[in-house]
N, C-alpha and C. Protein backbone atom coordinates (compact mmCIF):
# COMPACT_ATOMS: atom_id res chain seq x y z
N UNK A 1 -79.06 24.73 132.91
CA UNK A 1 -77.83 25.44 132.62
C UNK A 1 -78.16 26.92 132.46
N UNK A 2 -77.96 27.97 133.92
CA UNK A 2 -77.89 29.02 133.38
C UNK A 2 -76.76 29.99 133.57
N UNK A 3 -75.62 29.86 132.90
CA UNK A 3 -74.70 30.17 132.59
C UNK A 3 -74.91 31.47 131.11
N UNK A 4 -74.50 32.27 132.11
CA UNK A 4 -74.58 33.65 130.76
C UNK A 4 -73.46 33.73 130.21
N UNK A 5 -74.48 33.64 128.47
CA UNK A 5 -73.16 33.57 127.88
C UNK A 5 -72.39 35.01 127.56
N UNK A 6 -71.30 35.10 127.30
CA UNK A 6 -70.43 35.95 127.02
C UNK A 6 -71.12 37.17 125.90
N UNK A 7 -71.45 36.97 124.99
CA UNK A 7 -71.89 37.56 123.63
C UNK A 7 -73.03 37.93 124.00
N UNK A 8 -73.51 37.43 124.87
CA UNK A 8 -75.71 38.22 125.26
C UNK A 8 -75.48 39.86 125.24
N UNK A 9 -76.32 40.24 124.53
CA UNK A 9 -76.37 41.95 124.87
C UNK A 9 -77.91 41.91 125.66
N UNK A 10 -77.00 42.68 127.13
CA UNK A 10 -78.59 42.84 128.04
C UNK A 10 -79.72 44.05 127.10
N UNK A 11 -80.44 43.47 127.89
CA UNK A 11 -81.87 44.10 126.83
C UNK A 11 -82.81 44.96 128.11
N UNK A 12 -82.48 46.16 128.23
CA UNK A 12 -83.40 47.41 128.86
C UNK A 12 -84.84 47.90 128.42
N UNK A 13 -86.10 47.61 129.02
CA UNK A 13 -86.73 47.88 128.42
C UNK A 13 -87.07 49.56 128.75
N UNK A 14 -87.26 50.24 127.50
CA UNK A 14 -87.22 51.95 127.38
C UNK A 14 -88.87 52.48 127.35
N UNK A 15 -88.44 53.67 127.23
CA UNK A 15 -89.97 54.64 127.87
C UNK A 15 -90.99 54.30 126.23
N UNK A 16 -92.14 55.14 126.13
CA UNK A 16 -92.70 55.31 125.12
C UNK A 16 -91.98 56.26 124.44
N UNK A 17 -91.12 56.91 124.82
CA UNK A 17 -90.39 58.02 124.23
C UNK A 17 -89.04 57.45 123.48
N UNK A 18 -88.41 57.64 122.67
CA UNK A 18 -87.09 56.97 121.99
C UNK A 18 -86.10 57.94 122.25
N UNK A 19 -86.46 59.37 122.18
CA UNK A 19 -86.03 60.63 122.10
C UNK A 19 -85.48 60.93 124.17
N UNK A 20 -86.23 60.46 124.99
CA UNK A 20 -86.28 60.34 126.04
C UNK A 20 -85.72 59.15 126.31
N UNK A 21 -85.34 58.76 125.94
CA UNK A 21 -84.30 57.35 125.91
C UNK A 21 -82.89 57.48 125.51
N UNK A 22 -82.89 58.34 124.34
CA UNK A 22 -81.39 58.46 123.95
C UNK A 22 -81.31 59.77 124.53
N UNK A 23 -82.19 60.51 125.37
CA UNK A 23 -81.23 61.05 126.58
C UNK A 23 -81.09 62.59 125.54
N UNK A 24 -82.31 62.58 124.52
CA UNK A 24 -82.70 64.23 123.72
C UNK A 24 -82.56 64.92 124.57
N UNK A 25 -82.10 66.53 124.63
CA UNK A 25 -82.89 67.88 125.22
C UNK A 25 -84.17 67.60 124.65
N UNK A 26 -85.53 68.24 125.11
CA UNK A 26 -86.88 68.26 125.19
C UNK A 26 -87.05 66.79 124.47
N UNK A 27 -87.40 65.72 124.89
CA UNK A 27 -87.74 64.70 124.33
C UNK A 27 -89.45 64.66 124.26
N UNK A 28 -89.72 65.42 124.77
CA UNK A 28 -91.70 65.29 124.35
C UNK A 28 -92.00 66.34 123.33
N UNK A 29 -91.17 67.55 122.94
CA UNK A 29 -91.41 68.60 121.63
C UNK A 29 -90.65 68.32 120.77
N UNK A 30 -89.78 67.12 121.06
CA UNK A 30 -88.64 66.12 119.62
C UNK A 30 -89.84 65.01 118.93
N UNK A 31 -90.79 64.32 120.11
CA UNK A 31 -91.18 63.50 119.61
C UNK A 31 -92.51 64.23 118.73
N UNK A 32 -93.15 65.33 119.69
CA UNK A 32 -94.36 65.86 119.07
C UNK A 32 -94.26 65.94 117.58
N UNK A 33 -93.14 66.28 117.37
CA UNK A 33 -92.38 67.56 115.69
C UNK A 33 -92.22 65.55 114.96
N UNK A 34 -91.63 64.90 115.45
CA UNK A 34 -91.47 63.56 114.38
C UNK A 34 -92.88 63.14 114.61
N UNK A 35 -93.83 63.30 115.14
CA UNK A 35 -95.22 62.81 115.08
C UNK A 35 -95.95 63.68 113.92
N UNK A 36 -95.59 64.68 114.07
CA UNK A 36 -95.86 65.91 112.75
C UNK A 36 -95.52 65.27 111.83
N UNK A 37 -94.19 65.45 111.78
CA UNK A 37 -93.78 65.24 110.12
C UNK A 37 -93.70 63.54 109.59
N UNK A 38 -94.13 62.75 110.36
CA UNK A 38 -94.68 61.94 110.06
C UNK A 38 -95.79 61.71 109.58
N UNK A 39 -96.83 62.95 109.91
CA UNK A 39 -98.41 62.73 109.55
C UNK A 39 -98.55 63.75 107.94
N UNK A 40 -97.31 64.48 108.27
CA UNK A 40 -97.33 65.48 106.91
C UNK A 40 -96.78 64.16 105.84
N UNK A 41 -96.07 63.68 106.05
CA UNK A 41 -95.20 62.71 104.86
C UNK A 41 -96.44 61.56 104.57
N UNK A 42 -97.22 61.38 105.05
CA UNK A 42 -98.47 60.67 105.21
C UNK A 42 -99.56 61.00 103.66
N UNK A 43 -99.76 62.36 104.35
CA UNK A 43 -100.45 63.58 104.05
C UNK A 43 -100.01 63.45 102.06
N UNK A 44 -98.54 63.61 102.23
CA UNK A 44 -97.44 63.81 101.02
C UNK A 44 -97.95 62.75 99.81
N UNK A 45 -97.96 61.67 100.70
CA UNK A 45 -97.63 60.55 100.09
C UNK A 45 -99.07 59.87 99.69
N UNK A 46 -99.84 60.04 100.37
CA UNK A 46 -101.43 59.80 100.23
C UNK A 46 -101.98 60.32 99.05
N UNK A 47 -101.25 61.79 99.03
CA UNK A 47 -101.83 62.46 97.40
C UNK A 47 -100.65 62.50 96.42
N UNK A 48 -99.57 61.78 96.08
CA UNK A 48 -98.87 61.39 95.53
C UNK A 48 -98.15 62.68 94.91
N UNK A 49 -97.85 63.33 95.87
CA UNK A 49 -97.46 64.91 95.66
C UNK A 49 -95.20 64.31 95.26
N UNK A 50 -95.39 65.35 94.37
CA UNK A 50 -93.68 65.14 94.00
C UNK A 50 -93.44 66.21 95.08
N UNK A 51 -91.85 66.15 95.34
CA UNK A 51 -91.41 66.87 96.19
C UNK A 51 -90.81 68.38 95.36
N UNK A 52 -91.35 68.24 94.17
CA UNK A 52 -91.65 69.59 93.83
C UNK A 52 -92.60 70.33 94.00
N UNK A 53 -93.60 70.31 93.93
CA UNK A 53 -95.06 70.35 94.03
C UNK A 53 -95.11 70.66 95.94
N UNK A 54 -94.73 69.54 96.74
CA UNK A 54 -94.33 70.10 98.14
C UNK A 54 -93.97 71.29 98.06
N UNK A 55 -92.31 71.56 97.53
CA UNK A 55 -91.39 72.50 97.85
C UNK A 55 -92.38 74.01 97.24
N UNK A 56 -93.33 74.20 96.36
CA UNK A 56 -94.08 75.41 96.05
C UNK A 56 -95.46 75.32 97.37
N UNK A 57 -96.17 74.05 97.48
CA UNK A 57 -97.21 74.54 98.71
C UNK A 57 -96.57 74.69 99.81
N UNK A 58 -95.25 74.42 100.36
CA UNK A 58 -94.67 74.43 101.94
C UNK A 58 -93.87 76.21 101.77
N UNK A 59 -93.80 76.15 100.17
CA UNK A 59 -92.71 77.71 100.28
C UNK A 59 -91.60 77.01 100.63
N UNK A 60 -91.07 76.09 100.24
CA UNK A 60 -89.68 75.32 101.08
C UNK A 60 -88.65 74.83 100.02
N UNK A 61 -87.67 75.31 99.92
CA UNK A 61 -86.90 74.61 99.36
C UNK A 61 -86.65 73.62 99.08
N UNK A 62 -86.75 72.95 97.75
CA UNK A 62 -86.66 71.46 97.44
C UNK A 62 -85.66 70.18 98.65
N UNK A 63 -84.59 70.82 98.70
CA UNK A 63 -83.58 69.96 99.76
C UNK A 63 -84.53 70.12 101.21
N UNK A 64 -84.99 71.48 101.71
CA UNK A 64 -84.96 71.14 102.75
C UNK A 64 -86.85 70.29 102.83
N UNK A 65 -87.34 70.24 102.02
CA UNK A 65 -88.27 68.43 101.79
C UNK A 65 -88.04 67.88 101.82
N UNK A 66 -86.73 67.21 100.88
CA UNK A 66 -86.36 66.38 101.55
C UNK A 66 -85.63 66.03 102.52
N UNK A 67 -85.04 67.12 103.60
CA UNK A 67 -85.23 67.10 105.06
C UNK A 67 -86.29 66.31 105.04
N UNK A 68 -86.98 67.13 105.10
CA UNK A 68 -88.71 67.09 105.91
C UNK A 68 -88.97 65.35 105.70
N UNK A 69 -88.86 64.92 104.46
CA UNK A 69 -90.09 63.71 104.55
C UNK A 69 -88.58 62.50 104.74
N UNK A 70 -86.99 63.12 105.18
CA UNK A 70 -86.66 62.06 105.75
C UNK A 70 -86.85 61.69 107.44
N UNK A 71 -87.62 63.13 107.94
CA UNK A 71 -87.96 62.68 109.08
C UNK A 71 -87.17 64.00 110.08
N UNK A 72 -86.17 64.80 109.50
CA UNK A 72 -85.29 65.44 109.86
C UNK A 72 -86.21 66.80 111.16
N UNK A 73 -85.95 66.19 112.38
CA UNK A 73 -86.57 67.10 113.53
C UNK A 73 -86.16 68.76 113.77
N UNK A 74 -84.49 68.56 113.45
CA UNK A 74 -83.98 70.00 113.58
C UNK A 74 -84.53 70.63 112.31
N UNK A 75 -84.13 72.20 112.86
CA UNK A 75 -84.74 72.61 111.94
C UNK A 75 -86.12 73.12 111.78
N UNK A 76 -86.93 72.40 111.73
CA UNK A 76 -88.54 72.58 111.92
C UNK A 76 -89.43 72.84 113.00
N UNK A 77 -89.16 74.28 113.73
CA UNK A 77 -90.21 74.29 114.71
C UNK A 77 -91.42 73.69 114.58
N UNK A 78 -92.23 73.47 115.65
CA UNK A 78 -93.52 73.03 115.80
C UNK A 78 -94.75 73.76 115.15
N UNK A 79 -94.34 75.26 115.45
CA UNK A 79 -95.14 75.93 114.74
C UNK A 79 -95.22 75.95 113.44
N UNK A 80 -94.28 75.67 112.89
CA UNK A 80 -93.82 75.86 110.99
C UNK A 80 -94.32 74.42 110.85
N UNK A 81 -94.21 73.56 111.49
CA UNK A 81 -94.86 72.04 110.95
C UNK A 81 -95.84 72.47 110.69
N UNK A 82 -97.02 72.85 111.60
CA UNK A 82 -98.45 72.96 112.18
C UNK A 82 -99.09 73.63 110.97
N UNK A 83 -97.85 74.85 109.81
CA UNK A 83 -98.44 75.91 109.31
C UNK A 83 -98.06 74.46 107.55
N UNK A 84 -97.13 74.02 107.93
CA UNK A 84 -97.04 73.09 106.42
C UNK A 84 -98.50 72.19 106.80
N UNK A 85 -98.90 71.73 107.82
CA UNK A 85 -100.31 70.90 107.64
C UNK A 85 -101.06 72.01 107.01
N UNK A 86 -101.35 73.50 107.77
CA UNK A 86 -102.26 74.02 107.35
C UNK A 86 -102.65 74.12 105.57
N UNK A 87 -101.03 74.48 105.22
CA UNK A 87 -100.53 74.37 103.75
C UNK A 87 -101.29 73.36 103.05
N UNK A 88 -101.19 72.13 103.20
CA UNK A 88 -101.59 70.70 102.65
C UNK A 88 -103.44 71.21 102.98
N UNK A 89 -103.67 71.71 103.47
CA UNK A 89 -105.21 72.05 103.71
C UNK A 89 -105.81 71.19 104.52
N UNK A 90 -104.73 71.07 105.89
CA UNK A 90 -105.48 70.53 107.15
C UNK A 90 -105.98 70.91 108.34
N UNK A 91 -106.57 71.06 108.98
CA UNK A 91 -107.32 71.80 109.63
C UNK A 91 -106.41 71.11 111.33
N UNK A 92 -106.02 72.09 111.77
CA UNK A 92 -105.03 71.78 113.49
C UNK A 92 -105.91 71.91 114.02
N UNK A 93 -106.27 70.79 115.30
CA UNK A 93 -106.71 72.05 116.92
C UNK A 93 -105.58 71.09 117.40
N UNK A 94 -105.90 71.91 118.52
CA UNK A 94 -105.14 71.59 119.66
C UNK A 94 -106.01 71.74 120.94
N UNK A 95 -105.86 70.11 121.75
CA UNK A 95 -106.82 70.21 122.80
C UNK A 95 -105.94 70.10 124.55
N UNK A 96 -106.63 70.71 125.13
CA UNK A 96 -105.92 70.85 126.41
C UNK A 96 -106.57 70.28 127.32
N UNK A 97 -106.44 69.28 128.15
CA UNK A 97 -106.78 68.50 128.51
C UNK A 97 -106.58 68.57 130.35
N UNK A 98 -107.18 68.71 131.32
CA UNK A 98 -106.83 68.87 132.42
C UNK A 98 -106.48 67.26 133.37
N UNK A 99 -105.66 67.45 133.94
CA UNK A 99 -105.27 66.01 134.45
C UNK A 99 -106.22 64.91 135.20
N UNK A 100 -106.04 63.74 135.43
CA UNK A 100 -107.74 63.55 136.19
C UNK A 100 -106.81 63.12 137.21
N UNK A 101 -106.24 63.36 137.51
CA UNK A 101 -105.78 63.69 139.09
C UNK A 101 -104.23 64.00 139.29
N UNK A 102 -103.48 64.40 140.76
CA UNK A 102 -102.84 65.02 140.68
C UNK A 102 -101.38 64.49 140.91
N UNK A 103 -101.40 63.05 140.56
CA UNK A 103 -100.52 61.81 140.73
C UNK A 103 -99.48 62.27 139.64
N UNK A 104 -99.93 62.96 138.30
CA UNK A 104 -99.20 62.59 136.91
C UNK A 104 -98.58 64.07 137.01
N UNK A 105 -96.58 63.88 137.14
CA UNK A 105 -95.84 65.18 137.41
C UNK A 105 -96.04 66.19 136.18
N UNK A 106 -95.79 65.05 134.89
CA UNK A 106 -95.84 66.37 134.17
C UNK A 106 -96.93 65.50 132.73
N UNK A 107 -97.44 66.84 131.96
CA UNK A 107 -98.59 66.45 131.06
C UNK A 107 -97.41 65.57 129.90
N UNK A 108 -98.37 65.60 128.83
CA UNK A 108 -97.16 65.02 127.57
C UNK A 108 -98.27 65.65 126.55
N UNK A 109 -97.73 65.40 125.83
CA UNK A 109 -97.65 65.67 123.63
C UNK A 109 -97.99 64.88 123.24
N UNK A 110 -99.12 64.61 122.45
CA UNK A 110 -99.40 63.61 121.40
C UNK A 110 -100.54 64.09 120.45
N UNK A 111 -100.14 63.73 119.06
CA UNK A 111 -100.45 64.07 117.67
C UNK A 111 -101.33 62.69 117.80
N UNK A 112 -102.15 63.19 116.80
CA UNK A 112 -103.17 62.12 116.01
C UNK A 112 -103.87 62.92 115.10
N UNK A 113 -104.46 62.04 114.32
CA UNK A 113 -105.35 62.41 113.00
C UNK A 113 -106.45 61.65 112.87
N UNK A 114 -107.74 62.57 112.82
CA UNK A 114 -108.81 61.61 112.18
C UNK A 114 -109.27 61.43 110.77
């Protein structure tokens, strides 16, 4: 019996991107910035920092922390993330990576921490 039923919601499978899925402007510098402030809220939460204590090392206004550690993308250039890690006393690089061949149209963004 394969008779579809009425009520099924079809199921699309989507990119590695979510942001590139719901069809963001820049969906690879939306996801970079929630890969950030994901690793900062990490960062936050690892040293059991109040979001007062944030709001004096970020220089940031108490509300807009808690922006920040609800995840909130607008708002927060990439660069101002990069300078709140520095804040927390983390050390950025950034590596550039040349393609290993010339198949892949465009590069991508991705955060990690060791």
């Amino acid at each position: 019996m394969n008779k579809k039923r009425e009520d099924e919601i079809p199921v699309v499978m989507g990119s590695d991107n979510i942001f590139k899925d719901l069809g963001f402007p820049e969906p690879e510098e939306t996801l970079a910035k929630a890969e950030l402030i994901h690793q900062i809220s990490l960062i936050i939460k690892k040293r059991k920092l109040t979001q007062e204590q944030v709001s004096k090392l970020l220089k940031l206004p108490q509300p807009k922390v808690s922006l920040l550690l609800r995840g909130r993308v607008t708002g927060f250039s990439t660069d101002r993330l990069l300078r709140f890690l520095n804040a927390l006393n983390c050390d950025v690089e950034i590596r550039i990576r040349l393609p290993q061949s010339r198949r892949k149209r465009h590069g991508r963004i991705a955060v990690t921490m060791d």
